[in-house]
C-alpha atoms as a PDB file:
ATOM      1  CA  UNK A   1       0.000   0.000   0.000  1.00  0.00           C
ATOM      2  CA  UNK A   2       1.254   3.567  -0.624  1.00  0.00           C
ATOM      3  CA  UNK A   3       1.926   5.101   2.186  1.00  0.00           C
ATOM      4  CA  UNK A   4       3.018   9.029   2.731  1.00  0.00           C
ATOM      5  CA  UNK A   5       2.754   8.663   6.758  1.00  0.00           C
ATOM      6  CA  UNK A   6       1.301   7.161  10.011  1.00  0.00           C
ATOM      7  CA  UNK A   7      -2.358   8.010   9.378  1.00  0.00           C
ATOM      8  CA  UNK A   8      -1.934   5.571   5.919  1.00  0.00           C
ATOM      9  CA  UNK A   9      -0.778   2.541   8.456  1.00  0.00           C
ATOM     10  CA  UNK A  10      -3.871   3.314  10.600  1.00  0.00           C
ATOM     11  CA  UNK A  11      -5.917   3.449   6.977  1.00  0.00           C
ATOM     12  CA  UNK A  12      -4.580  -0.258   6.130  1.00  0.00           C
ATOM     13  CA  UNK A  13      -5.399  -1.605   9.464  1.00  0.00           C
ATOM     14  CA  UNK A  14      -9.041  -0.180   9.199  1.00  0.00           C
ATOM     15  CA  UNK A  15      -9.422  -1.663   6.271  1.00  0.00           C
ATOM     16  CA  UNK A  16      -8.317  -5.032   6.959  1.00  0.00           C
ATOM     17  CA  UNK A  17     -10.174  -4.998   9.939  1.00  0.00           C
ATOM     18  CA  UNK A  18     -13.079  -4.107   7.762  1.00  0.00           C
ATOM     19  CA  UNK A  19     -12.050  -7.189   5.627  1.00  0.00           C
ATOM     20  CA  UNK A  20     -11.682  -9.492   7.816  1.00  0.00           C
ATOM     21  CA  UNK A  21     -15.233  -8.370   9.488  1.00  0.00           C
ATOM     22  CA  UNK A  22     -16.966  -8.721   5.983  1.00  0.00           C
ATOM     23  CA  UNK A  23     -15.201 -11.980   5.663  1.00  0.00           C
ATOM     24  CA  UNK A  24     -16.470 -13.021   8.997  1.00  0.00           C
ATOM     25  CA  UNK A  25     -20.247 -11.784   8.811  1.00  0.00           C
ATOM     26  CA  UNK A  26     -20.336 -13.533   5.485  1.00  0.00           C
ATOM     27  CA  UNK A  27     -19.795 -16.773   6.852  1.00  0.00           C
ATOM     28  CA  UNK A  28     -22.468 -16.406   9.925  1.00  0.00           C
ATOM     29  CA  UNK A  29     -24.524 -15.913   6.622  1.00  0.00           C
ATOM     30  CA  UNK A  30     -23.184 -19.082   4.865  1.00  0.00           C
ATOM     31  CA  UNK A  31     -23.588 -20.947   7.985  1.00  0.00           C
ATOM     32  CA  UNK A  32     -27.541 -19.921   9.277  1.00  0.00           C
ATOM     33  CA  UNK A  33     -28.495 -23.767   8.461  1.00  0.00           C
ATOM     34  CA  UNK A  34     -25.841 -25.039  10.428  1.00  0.00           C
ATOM     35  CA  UNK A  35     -26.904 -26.715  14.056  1.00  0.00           C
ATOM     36  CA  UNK A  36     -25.153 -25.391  17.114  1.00  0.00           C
ATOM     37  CA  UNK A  37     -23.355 -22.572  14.546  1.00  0.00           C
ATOM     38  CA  UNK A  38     -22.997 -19.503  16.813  1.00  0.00           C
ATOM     39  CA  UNK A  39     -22.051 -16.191  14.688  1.00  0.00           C
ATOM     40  CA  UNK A  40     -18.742 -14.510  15.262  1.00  0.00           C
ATOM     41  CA  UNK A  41     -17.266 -11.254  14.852  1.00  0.00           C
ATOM     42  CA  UNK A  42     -14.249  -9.294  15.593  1.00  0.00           C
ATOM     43  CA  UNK A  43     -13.990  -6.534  18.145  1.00  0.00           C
ATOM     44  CA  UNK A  44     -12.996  -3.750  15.394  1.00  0.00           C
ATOM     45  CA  UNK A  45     -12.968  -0.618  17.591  1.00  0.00           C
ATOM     46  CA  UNK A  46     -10.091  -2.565  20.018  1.00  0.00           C
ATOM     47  CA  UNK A  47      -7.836  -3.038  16.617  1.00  0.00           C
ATOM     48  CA  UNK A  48      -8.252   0.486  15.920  1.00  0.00           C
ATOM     49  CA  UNK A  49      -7.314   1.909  18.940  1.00  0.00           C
ATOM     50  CA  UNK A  50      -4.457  -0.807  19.169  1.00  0.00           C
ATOM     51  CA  UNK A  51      -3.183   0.935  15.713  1.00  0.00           C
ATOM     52  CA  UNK A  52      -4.101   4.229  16.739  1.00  0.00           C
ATOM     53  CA  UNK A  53      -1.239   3.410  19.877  1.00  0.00           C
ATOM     54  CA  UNK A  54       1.038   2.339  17.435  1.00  0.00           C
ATOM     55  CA  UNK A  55       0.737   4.678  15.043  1.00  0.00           C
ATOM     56  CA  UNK A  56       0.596   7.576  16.660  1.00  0.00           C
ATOM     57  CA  UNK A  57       2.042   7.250  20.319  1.00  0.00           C
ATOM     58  CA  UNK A  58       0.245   8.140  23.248  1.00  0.00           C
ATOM     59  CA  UNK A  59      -3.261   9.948  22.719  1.00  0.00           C
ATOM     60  CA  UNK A  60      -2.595  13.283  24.368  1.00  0.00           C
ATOM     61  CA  UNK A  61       0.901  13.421  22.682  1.00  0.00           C
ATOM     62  CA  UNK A  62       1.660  15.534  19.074  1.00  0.00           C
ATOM     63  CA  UNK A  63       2.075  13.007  16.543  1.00  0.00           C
ATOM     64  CA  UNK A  64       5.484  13.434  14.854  1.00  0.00           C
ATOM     65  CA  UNK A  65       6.785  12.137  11.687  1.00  0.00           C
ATOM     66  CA  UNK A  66      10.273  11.473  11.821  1.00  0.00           C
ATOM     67  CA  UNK A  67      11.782  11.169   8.327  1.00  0.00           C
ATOM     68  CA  UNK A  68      14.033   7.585   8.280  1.00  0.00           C
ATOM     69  CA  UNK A  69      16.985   7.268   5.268  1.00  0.00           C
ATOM     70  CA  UNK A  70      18.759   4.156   4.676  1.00  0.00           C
ATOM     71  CA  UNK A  71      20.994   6.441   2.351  1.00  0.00           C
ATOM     72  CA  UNK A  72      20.480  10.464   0.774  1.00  0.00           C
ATOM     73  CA  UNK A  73      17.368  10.334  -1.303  1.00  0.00           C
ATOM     74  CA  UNK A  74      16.177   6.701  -0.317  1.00  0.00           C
ATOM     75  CA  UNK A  75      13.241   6.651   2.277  1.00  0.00           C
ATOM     76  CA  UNK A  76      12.380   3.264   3.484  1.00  0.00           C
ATOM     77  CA  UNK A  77       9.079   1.109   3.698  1.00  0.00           C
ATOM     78  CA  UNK A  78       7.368   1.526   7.087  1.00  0.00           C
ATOM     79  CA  UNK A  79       7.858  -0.956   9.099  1.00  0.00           C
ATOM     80  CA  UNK A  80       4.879  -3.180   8.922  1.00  0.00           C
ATOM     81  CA  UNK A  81       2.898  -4.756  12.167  1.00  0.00           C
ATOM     82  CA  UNK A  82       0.512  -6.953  11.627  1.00  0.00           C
ATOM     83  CA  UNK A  83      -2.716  -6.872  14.222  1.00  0.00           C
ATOM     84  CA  UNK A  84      -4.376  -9.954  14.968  1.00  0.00           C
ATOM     85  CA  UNK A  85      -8.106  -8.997  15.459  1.00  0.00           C
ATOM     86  CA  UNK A  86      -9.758 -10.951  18.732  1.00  0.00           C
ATOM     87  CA  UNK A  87     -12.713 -12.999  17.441  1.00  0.00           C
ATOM     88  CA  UNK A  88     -15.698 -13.261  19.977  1.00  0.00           C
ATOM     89  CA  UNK A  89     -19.460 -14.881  19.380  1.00  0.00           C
ATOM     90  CA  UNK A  90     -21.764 -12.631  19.326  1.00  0.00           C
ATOM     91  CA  UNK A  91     -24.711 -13.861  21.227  1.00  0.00           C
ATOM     92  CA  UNK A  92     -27.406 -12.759  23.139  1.00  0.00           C
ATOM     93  CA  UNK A  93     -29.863 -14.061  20.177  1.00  0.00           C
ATOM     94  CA  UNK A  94     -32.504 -16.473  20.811  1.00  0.00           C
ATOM     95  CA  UNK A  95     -31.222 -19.841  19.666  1.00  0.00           C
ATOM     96  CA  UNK A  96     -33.215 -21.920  17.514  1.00  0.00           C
ATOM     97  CA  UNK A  97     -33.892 -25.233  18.680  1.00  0.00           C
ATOM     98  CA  UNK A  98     -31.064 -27.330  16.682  1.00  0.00           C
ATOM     99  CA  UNK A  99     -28.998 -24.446  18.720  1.00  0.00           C
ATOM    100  CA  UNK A 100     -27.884 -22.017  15.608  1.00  0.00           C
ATOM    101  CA  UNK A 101     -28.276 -18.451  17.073  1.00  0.00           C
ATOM    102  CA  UNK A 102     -27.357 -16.402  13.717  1.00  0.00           C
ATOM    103  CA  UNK A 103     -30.559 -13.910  13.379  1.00  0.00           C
ATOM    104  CA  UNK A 104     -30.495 -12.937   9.680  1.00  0.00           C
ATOM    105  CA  UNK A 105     -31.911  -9.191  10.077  1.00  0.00           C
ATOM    106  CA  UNK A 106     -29.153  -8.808  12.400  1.00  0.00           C
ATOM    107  CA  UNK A 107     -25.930 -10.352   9.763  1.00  0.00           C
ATOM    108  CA  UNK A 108     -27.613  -8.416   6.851  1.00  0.00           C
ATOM    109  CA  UNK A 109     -27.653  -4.809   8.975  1.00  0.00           C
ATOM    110  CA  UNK A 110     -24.157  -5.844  10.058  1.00  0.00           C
ATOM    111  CA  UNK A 111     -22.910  -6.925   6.620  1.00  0.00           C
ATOM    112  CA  UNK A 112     -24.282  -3.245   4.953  1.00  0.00           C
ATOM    113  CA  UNK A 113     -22.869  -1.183   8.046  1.00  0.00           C
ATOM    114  CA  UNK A 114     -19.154  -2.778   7.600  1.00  0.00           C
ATOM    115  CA  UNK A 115     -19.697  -2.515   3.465  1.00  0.00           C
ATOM    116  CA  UNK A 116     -20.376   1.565   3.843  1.00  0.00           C
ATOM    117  CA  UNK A 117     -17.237   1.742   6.484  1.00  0.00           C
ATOM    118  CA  UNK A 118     -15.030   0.065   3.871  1.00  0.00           C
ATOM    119  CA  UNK A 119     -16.161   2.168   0.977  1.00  0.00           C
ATOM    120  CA  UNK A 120     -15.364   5.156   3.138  1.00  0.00           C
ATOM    121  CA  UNK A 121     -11.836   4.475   4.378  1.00  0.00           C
ATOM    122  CA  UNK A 122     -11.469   3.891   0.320  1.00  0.00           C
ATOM    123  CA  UNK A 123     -12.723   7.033  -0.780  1.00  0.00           C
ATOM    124  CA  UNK A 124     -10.558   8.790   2.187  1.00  0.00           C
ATOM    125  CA  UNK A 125      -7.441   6.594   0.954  1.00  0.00           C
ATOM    126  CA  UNK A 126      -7.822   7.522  -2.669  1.00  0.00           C
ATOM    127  CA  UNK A 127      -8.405  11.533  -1.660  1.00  0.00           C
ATOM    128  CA  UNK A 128      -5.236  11.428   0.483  1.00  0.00           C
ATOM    129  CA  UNK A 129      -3.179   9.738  -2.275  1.00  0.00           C
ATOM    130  CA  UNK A 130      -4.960  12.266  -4.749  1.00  0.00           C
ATOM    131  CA  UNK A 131      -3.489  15.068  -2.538  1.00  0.00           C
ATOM    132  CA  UNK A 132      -0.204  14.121  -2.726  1.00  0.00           C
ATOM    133  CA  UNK A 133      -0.309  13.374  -6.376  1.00  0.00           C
ATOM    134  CA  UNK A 134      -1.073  16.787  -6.670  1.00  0.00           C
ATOM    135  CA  UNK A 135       1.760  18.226  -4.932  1.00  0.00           C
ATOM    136  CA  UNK A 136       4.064  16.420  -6.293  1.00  0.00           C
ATOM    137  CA  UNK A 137       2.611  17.447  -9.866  1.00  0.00           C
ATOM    138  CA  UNK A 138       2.538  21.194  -9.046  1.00  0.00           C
ATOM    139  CA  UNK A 139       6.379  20.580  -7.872  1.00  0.00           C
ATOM    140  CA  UNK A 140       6.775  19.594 -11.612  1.00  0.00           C
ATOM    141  CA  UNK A 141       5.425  22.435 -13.009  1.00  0.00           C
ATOM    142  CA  UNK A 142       7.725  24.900 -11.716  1.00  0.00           C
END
């Protein structure tokens, strides 16, 4: 992923949160038939502020972007981190009687909420990385 500071690691970990989370309510979905199937999802606002730690430091601190050179005019990658979401079943739904608890008004609301989250962090990924496309054109032009 192109990245032009912190706020585009805590971007990428939205949106593989987001991923996984789609991935996850899809198979609650897949699996309403199944006896004893209890749905599962990921705790998404814990990941966030996990990155958010990481990413920026402590929360009352100024964030600070420190510019890293392995040599003059090289930058290097960010260091990736990869956060393991924590998977949990969601309960608190009447089970049916062969024990399947995954209410289907509940996946689809779920399933549309997480789709318009991920098409947001998109939109504000592409405007960022439109930004800076800019700049950099305007550089050319003088």
């Amino acid at each position: 992923m192109f990245s032009i500071g912190p706020a585009d690691g805590f971007i990428e970990a939205a949106l593989n949160a987001r991923a996984i989370r789609q991935d996850l309510i899809s198979s609650n979905i897949a699996n309403i038939a199944t006896p004893g199937y209890r749905p599962r999802d990921i705790h998404f606002e814990g990941v966030l502020a996990q990155q958010a730690q990481q990413q920026f430091g402590h929360a009352n601190a100024r964030a600070k972007l420190p510019l890293a050179q392995s040599a003059p005019g090289h930058l290097q990658p960010p260091e990736q981190r990869a956060q393991k979401p924590v998977l949990f079943y969601r309960d608190g739904h009447m089970a049916r009687n062969d024990g399947n608890s995954v209410d289907l008004d509940v996946e689809s609301s779920e399933l549309a909420k997480n789709g318009v989250m991920y098409e947001a962090l998109t939109a504000i990924y592409q405007k960022r990385r439109a930004i800076f496309h800019a700049v950099i054109d305007s550089g050319r032009n003088l």
